[in-house]
Protein backbone atom coordinates (compact mmCIF):
# COMPACT_ATOMS: atom_id res chain seq x y z
CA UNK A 1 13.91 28.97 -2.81
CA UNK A 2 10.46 29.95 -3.99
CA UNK A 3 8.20 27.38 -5.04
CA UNK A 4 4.94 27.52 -7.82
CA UNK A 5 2.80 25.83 -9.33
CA UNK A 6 4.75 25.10 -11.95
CA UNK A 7 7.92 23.70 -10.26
CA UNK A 8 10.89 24.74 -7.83
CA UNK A 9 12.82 28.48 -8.45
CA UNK A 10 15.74 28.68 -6.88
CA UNK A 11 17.43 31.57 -4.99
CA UNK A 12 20.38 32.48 -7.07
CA UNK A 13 21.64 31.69 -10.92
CA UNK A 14 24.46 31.58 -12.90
CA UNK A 15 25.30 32.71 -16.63
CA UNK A 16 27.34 31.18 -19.05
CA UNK A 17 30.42 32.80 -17.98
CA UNK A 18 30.35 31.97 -13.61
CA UNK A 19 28.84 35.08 -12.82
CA UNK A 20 25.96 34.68 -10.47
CA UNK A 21 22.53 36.81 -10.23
CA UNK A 22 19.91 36.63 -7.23
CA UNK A 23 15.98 36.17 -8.37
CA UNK A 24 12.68 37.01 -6.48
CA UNK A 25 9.36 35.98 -7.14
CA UNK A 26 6.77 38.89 -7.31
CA UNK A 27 3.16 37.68 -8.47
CA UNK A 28 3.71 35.11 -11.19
CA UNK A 29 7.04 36.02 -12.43
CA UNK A 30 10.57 35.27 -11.14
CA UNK A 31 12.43 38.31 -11.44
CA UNK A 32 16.80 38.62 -11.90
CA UNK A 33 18.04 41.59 -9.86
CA UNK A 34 21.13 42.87 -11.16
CA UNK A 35 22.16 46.00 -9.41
CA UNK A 36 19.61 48.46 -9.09
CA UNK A 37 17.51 47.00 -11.80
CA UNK A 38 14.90 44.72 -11.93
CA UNK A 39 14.31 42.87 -14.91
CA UNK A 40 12.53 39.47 -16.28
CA UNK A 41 14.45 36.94 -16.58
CA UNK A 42 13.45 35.42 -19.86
CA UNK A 43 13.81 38.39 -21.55
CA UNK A 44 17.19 39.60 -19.80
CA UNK A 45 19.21 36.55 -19.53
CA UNK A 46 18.44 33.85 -21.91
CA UNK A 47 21.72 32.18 -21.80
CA UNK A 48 21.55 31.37 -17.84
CA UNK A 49 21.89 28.23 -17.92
CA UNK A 50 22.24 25.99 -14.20
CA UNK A 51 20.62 27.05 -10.67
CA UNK A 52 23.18 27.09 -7.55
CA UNK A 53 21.38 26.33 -5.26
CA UNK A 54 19.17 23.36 -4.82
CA UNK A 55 20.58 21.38 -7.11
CA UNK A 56 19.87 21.88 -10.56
CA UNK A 57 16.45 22.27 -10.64
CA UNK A 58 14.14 24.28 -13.77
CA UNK A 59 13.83 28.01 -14.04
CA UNK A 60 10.28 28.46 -15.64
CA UNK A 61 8.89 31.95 -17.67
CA UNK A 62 5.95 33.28 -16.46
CA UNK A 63 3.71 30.85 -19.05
CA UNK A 64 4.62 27.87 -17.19
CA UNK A 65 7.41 26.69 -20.14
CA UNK A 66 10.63 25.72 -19.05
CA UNK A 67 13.90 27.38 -19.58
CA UNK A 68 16.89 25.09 -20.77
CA UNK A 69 14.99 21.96 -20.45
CA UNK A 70 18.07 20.13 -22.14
CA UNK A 71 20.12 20.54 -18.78
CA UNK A 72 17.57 20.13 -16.46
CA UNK A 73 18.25 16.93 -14.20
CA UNK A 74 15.54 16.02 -11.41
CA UNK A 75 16.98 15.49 -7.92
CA UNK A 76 17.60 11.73 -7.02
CA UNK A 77 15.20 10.01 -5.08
CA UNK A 78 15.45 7.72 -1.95
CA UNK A 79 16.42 4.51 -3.74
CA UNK A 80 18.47 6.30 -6.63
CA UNK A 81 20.92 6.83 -3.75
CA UNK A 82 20.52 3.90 -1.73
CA UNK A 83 20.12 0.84 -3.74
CA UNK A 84 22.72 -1.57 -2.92
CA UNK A 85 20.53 -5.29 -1.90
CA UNK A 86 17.11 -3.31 -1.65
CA UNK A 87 14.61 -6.39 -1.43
CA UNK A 88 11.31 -4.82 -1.57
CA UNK A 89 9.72 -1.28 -1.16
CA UNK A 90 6.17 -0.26 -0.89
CA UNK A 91 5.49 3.59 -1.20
CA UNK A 92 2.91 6.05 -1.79
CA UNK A 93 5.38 8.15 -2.85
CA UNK A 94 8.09 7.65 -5.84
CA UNK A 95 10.95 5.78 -4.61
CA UNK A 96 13.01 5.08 -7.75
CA UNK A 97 13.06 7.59 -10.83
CA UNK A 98 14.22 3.90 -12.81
CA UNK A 99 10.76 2.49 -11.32
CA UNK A 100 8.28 2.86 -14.56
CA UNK A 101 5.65 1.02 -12.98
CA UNK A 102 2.52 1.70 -11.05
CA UNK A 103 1.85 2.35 -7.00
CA UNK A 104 -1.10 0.68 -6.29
CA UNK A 105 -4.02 -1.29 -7.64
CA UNK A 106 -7.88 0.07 -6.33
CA UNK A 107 -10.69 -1.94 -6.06
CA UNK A 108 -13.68 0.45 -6.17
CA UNK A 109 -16.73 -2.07 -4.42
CA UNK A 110 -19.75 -0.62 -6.69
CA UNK A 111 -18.87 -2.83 -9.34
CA UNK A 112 -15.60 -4.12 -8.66
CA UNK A 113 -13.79 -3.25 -10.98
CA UNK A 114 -9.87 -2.85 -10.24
CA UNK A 115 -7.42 -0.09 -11.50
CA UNK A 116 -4.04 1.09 -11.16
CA UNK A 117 -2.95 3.71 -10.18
CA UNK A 118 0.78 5.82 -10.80
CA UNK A 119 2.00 8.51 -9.73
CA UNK A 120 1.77 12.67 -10.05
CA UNK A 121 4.13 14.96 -9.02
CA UNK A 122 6.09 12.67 -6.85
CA UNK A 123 3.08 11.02 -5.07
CA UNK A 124 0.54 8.42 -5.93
CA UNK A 125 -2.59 10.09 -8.23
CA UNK A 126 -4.77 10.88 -5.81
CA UNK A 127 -7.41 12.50 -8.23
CA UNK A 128 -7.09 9.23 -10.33
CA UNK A 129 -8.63 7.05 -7.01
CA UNK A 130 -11.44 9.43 -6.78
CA UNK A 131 -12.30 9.35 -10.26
CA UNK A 132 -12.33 5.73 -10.15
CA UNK A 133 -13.98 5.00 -7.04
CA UNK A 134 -16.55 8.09 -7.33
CA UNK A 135 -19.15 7.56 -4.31
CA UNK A 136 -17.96 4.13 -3.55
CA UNK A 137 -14.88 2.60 -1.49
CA UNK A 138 -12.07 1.86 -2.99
CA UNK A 139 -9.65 -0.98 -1.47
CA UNK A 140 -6.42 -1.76 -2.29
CA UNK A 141 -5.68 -5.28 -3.91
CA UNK A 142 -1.90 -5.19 -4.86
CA UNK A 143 0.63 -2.58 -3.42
CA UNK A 144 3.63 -2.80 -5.99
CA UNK A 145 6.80 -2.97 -5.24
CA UNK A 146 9.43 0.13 -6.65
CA UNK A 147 12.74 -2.18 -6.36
CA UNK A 148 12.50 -3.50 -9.77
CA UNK A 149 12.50 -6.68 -7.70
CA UNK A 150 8.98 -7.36 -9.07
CA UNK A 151 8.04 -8.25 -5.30
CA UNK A 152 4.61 -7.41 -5.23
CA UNK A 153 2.38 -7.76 -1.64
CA UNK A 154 -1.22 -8.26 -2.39
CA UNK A 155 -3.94 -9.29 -1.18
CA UNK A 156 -7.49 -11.67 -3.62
CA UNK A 157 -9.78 -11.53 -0.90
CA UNK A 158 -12.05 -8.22 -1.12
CA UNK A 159 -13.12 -8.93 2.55
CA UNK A 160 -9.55 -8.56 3.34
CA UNK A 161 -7.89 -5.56 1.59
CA UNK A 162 -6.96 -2.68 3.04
CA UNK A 163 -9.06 0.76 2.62
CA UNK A 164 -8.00 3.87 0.73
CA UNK A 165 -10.66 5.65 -0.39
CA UNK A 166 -13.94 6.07 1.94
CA UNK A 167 -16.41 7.01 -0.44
CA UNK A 168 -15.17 10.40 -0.71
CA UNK A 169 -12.08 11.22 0.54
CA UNK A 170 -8.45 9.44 0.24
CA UNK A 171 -7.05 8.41 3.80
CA UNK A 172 -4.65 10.64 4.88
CA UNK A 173 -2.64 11.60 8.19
CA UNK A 174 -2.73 15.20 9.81
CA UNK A 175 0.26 16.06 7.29
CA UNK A 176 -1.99 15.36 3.84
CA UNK A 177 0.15 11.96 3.29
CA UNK A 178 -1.65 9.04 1.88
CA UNK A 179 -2.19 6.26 3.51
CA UNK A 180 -3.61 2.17 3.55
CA UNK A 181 -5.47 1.24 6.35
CA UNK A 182 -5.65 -1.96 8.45
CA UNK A 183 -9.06 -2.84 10.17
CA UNK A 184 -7.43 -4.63 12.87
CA UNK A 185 -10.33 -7.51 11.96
CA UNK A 186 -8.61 -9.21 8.93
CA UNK A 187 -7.10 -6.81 6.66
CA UNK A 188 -3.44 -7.90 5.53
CA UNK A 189 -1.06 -7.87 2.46
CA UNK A 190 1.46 -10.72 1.43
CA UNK A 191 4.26 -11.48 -0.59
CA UNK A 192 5.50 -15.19 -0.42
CA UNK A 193 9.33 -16.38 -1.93
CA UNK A 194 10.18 -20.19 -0.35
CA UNK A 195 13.62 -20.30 0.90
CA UNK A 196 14.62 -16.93 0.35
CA UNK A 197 17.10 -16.48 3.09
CA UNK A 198 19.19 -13.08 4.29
CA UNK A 199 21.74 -12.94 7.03
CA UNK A 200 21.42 -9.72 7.44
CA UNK A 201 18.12 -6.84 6.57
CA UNK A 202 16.95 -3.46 7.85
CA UNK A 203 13.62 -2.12 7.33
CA UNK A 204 11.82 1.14 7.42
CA UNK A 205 8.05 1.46 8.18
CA UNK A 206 5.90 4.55 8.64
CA UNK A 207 2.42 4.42 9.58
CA UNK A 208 0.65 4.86 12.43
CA UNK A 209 -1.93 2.76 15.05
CA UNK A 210 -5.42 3.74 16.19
CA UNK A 211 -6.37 2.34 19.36
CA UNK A 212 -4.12 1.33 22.75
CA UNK A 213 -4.92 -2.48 24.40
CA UNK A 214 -3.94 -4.24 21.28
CA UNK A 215 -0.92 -6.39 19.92
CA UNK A 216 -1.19 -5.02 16.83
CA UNK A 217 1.55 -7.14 14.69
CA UNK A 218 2.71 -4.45 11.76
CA UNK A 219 4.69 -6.31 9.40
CA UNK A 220 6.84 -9.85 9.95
CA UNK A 221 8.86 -12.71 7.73
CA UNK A 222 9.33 -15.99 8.05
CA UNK A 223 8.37 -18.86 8.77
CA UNK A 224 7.26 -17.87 12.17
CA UNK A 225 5.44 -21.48 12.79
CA UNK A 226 7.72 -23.39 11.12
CA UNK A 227 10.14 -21.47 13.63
CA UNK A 228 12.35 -19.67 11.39
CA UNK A 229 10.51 -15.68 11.65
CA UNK A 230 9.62 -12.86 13.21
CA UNK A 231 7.48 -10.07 13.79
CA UNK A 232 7.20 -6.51 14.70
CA UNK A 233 3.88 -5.32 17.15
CA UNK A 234 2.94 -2.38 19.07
CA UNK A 235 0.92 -1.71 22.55
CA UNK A 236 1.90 -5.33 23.25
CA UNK A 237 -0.91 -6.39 26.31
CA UNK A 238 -1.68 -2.14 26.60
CA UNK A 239 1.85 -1.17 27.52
CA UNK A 240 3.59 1.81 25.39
CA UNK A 241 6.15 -0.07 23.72
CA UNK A 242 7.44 -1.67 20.24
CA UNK A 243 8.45 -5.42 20.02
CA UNK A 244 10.48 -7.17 18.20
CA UNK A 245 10.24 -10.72 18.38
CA UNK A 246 11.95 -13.94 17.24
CA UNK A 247 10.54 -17.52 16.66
CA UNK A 248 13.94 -20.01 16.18
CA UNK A 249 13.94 -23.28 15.86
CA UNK A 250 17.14 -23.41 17.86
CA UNK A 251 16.74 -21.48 20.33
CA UNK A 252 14.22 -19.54 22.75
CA UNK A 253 11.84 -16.36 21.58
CA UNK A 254 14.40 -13.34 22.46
CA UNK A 255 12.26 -10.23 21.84
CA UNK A 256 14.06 -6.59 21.49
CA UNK A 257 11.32 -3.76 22.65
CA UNK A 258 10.80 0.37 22.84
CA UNK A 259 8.82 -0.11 26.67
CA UNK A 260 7.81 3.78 26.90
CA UNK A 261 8.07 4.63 23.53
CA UNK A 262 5.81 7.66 23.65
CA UNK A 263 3.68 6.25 20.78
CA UNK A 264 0.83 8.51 20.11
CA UNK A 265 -2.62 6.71 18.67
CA UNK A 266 -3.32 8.60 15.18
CA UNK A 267 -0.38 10.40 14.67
CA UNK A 268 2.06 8.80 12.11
CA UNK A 269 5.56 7.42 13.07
CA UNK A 270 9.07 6.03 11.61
CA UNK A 271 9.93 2.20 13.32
CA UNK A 272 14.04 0.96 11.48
CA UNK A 273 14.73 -2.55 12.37
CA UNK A 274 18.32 -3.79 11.78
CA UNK A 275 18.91 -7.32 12.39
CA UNK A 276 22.29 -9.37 11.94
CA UNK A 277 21.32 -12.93 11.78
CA UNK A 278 24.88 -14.81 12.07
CA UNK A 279 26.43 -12.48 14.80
CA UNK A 280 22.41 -13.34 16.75
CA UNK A 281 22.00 -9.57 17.18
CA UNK A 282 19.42 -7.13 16.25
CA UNK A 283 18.60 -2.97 16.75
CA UNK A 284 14.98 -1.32 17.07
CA UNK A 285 14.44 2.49 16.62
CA UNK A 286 11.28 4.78 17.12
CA UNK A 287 11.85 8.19 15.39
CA UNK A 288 14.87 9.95 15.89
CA UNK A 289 14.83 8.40 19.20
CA UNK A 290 18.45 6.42 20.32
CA UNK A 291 18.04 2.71 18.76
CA UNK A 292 17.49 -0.01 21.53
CA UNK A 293 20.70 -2.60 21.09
CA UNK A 294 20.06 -6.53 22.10
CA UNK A 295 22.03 -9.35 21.91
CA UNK A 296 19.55 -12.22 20.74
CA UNK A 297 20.76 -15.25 23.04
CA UNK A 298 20.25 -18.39 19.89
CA UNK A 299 22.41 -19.51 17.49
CA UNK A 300 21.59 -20.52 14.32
CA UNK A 301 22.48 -17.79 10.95
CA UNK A 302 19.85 -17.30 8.40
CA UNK A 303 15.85 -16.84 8.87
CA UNK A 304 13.77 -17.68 5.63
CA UNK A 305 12.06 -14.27 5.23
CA UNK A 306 10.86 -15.67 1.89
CA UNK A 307 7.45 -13.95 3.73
CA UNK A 308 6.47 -10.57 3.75
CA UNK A 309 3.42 -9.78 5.26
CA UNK A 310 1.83 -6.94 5.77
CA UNK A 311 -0.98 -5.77 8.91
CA UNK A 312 -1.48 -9.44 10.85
CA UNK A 313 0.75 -12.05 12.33
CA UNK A 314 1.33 -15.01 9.84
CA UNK A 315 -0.97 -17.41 12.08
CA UNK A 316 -4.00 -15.76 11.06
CA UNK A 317 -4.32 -13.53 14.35
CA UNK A 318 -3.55 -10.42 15.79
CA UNK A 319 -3.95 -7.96 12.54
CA UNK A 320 -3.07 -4.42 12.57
CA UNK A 321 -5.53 -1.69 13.72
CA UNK A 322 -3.72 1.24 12.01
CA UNK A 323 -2.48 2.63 8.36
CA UNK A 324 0.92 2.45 6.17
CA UNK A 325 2.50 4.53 4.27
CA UNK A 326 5.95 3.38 3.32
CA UNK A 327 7.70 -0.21 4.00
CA UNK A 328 11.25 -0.47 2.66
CA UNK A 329 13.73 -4.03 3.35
CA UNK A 330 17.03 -4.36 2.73
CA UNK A 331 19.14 -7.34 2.67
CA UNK A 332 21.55 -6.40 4.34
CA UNK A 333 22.68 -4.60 7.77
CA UNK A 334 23.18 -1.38 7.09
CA UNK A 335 25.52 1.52 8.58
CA UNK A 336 24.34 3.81 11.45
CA UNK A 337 25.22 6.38 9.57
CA UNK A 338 23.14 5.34 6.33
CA UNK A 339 20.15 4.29 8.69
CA UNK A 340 19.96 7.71 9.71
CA UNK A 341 20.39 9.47 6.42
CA UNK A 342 17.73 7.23 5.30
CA UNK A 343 15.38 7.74 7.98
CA UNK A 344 16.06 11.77 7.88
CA UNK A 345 14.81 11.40 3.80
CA UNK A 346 12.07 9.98 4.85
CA UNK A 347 11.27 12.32 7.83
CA UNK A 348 11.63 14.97 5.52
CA UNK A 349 8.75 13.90 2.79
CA UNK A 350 6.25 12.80 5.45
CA UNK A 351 7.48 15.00 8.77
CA UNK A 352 7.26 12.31 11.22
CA UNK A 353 9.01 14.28 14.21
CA UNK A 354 11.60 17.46 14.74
C-alpha cells in the first residue's frame, strides 16, 4: 500500500473485466505494470474501476484528482461497526462517519472567546486551534459527544477546563496524538442525566498520567455519595495498580484492581472496564494485558450512571493529573471477543502497545 499526500494507493487493481494489475509509486505518480511495461495509469487504464486490496479505497492521477470518485466508499470507522447501545463517546479522532458535528469547543484566554472545532483528515483540526488561540492558551469548554446521543461533557468554569493548546503548541503524546489535559488541581468535565440507569456498560479510555503518589480518579458515574457509583483511579496511595471501585447502597465497597500494572508516567495507555450489574460482577483490563475477573460480593442490579465525569472524583477531590484522548461507554456488556476487536481499532490509530 503506498500512501501520499493526497490519499491511500493500493497495491494491486482490477479492470472492468476481473483481471488484476500491480501499481508502484515512483516520485509523484502511481504507475500500472503490466508485463514488461510500465505505463501511467490514467492514461493506460481508465476503466479500472475498484482497488483489491485495502478495501476500496481512491486511486488518484498525478494532479491530486480522483479516479472513479462515483465508487469510491471510505472505510468504516470505529462506531460505524460497533454501534449497538453506544451511550457516549468522546474522541479526538472521528468516531462515526454519520457524526456531522464538531470535536471540541476552545477557549483561547486572551479574550475569551470560544470556538469549535471539527475535524481534518480523520482527526480533530489541529491548525484550526492554533489559528484561534495564536500566542495564547486555549482550554477546552465542551468535548462533544460522536454517538448522536447529544451527550455532551463540559465544563463553564474557565478555572476548571482542561488545557489543549499551550500558547504554541497542541498537547500531544510521543506518537503526535492529541490530547486534553487534567491539572490534577481542579480540572474536570461532566455530563449529568438523573436516573439514567444500565445493567450492564463497558468503557474504553486512553490517556495517560504524569506523576506516581497520587489517586488520580480518571473517569466515574453515579451517584457515588448517594451510594449508587463508581470510579476508576490509578497509583492508588503510590502503588502500580488500576482500581476499580464500587459505592452501593446495599452492600460494602468491592474494588477490582491491576496491582503491578506496569503503568508508565507519560506514556499513553488503553484501560476497558466491563461491568454486569445484576449478575454483581465486573472485568478490568490494561492494554493487551489478560483482564482481571472479580466477583463483586453486593446485591442490588442497576447503578444510576446518569453521571459522567471526567478527570476528578464526584466529591470534589482527588482530580486527575494526566491527559485523554478517547472515552467511549456502552450500555451494555459486551463480548470478549468484541472488547478486543475494539480495543485492537483503537491500538491501531493511537499505538498504545505491540
Amino acid at each position: 500500500m503506498f500512501i501520499n499526500q493526497f490519499g491511500i494507493w493500493a497495491s494491486q487493481v482490477a479492470d472492468a473485466t476481473g483481471e488484476t494489475y500491480n501499481l508502484t509509486q515512483e516520485g509523484s505518480d502511481l504507475i500500472l505494470l503490466e508485463g514488461n511495461s510500465d505505463e501511467l495509469l490514467t492514461e493506460a487504464y481508465p476503466d479500472i474501476y475498484r482497488v483489491l486490496q485495502e478495501g476500496a479505497f481512491p486511486i488518484f492521477q498525478e494532479d491530486g484528482s480522483r479516479l472513479l470518485q462515483e465508487d469510491y466508499v471510505p472505510p468504516p470507522l470505529l462506531l460505524d461497526t460497533y454501534s449497538t447501545d453506544v451511550y457516549a463517546a468522546y474522541s479526538v479522532r472521528e468516531l462515526n462517519r454519520s457524526y456531522s458535528g464538531d470535536c471540541l469547543r476552545i477557549r483561547e484566554d486572551g479574550g475569551d472567546t470560544e470556538i469549535d472545532i471539527g475535524f481534518s483528515d480523520g482527526w480533530i483540526d489541529t491548525a484550526a486551534i492554533a489559528s484561534h488561540c495564536g500566542a495564547n492558551n486555549g482550554y477546552v469548554t465542551t468535548w462533544y459527544d460522536q454517538s448522536g446521543n447529544e451527550k455532551n461533557i463540559t465544563q463553564s468554569t474557565a478555572a476548571n477546563q482542561p488545557l489543549i493548546f499551550n500558547g504554541s503548541a497542541v498537547s500531544t503524546d510521543d506518537n503526535g496524538n492529541v490530547q486534553l489535559e487534567f491539572d490534577g488541581a481542579n480540572d474536570s468535565l461532566l455530563y449529568q442525566e438523573p436516573n439514567a440507569g444500565a445493567n450492564y456498560t463497558s468503557e474504553f479510555w486512553v490517556g495517560e498520567i504524569a506523576t506516581n503518589n497520587r489517586g488520580d480518579y480518571c473517569w466515574g458515574g453515579g451517584d457515588f455519595g448517594g451510594g449508587q457509583g463508581y470510579a476508576v483511579f490509578l497509583n492508588n496511595n503510590g502503588v502500580d495498580r488500576i482500581v476499580l471501585t464500587y459505592n452501593l447502597s446495599t452492600g460494602n465497597k468491592p474494588e477490582v484492581d491491576t496491582i503491578g500494572s506496569n503503568i508508565t508516567n507519560n506514556d499513553p495507555f488503553l484501560i476497558v472496564v466491563r461491568r454486569n450489574y445484576s449478575g454483581r460482577t465486573a472485568n478490568l483490563k490494561l492494554n493487551n494485558d489478560d483482564e482481571l475477573y472479580s466477583a463483586v460480593s453486593s446485591t442490588g442490579t442497576t447503578i444510576h450512571e446518569g453521571l459522567v465525569l471526567m478527570g476528578k472524583f464526584n466529591s470534589g477531590r482527588e482530580y486527575m493529573e494526566g491527559k485523554v484522548s478517547e472515552f467511549i461507554r456502552f450500555n451494555e456488556e459486551i463480548s470478549d471477543a468484541t472488547a478486543t476487536s475494539i480495543a485492537n481499532d483503537i491500538n491501531e490509530e493511537y499505538t498504545l502497545y505491540v
